[in-house]
Protein backbone atom coordinates (compact mmCIF):
# COMPACT_ATOMS: atom_id res chain seq x y z
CA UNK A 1 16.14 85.63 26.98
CA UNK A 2 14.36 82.62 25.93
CA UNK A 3 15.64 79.96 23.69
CA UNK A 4 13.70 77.75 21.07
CA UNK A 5 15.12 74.45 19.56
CA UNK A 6 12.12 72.60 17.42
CA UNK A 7 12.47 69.16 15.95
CA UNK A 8 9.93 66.39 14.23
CA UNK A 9 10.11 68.16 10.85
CA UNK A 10 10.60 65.76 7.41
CA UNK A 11 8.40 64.26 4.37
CA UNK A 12 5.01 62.69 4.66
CA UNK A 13 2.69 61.20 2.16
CA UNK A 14 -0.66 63.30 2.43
CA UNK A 15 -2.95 61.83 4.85
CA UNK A 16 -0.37 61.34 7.33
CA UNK A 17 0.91 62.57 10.73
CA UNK A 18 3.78 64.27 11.87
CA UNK A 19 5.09 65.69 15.74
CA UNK A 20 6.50 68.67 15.86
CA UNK A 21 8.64 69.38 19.17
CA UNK A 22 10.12 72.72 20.87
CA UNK A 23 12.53 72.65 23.54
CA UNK A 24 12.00 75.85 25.59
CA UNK A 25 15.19 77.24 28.02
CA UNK A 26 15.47 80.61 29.18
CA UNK A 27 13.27 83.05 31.24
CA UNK A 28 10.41 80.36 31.53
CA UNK A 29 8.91 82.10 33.82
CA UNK A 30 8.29 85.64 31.56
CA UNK A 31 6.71 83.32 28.44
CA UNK A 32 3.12 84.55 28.21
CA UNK A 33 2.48 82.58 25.34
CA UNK A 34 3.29 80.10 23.11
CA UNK A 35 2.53 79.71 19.13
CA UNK A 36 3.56 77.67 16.28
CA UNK A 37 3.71 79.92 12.83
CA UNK A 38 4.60 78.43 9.36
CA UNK A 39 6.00 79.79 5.91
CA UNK A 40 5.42 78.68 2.87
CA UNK A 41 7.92 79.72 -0.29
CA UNK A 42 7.42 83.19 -1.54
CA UNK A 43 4.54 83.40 1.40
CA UNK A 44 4.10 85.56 4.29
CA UNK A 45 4.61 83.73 7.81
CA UNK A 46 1.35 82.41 9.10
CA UNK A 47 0.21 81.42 12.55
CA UNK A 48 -0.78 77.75 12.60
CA UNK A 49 -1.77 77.60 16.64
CA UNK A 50 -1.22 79.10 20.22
CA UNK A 51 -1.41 78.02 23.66
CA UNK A 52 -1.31 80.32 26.47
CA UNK A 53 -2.26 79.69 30.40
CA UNK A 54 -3.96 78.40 31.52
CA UNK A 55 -3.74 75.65 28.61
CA UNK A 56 -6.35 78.19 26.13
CA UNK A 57 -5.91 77.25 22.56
CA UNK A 58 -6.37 78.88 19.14
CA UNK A 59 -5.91 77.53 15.96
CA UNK A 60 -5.71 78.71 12.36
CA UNK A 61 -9.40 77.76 9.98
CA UNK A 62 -6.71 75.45 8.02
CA UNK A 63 -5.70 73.50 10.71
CA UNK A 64 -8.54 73.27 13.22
CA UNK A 65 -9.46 69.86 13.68
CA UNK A 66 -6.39 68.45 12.01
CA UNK A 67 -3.79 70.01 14.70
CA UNK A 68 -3.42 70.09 18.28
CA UNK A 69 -0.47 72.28 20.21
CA UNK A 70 -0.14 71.01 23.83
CA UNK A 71 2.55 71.60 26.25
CA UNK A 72 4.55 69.64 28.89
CA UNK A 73 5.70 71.47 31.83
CA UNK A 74 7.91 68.76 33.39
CA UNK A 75 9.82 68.62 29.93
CA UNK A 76 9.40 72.47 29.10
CA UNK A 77 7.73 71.43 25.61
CA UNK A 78 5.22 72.64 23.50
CA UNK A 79 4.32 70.27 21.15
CA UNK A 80 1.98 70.04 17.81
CA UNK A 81 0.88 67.26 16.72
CA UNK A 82 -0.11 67.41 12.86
CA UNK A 83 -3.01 64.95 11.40
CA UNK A 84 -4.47 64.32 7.97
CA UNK A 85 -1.76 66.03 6.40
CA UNK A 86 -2.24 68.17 3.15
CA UNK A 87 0.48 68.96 0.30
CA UNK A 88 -0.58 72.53 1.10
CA UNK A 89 0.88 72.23 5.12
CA UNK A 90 4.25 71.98 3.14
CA UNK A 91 6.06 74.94 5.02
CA UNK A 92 9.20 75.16 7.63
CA UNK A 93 7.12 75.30 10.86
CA UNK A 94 9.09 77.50 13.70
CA UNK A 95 7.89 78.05 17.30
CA UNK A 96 7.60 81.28 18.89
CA UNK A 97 7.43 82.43 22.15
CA UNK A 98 5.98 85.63 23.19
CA UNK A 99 7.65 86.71 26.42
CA UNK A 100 8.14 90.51 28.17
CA UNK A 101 11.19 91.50 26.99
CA UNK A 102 9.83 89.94 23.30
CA UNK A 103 9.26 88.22 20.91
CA UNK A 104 11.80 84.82 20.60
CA UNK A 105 12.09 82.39 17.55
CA UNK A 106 13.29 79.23 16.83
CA UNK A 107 15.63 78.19 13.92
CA UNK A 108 12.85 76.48 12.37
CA UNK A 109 11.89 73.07 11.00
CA UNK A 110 10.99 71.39 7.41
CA UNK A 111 7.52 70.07 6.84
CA UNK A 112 6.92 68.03 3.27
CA UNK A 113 3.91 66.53 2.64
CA UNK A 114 3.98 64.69 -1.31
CA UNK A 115 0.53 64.08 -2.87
């Protein structure tokens, strides 16, 4: 099993920055790779960004440019760090991890951005 605790959601004015955090615990070892997904109200879930080894990236159109999802091994972390914020990021951001026994899910966290 692998566990996912995120944190750094809340409101931002547009244009501004946010950190989003996930704690990772658990079969470490099994996690192939790691994503950040997002869903909007009375939308489908949406990948945002992924990270896999060895540190290969892939980002949504939307995003690209504006985020960046990194990890930190010491702290068993993946992070994303959100820029130039837009009303329409508003969305509870989870992390996922996709591991072989599955695919694990956080409990989610709130991202506002006001215009």
């Amino acid at each position: 099993q692998v566990q996912l605790v995120e944190s750094g959601g809340g409101l931002v004015q547009a244009g501004g920055s946010l950190r989003l955090s996930c704690a990772v615990s658990g079969s470490i070892f099994s996690i192939k790779f790691m994503g950040w997904y997002r869903q909007a109200p009375e939308k489908q879930r949406e990948l945002v960004a992924t990270i896999s080894r060895p540190d290969s990236t892939k980002y949504a159109d939307s995003v690209k440019g504006r985020f960046t999802i990194s990890r930190d091994n010491a702290k068993n972390t993946v992070d994303l760090q959100m820029n130039s914020l837009k009303p329409e990021d508003t969305a509870v951001y989870y992390c996922s991890a996709s591991a072989l026994m599955g695919v694990f899910w956080g409990q989610g966290t709130q991202v506002t951005v006001s215009s």
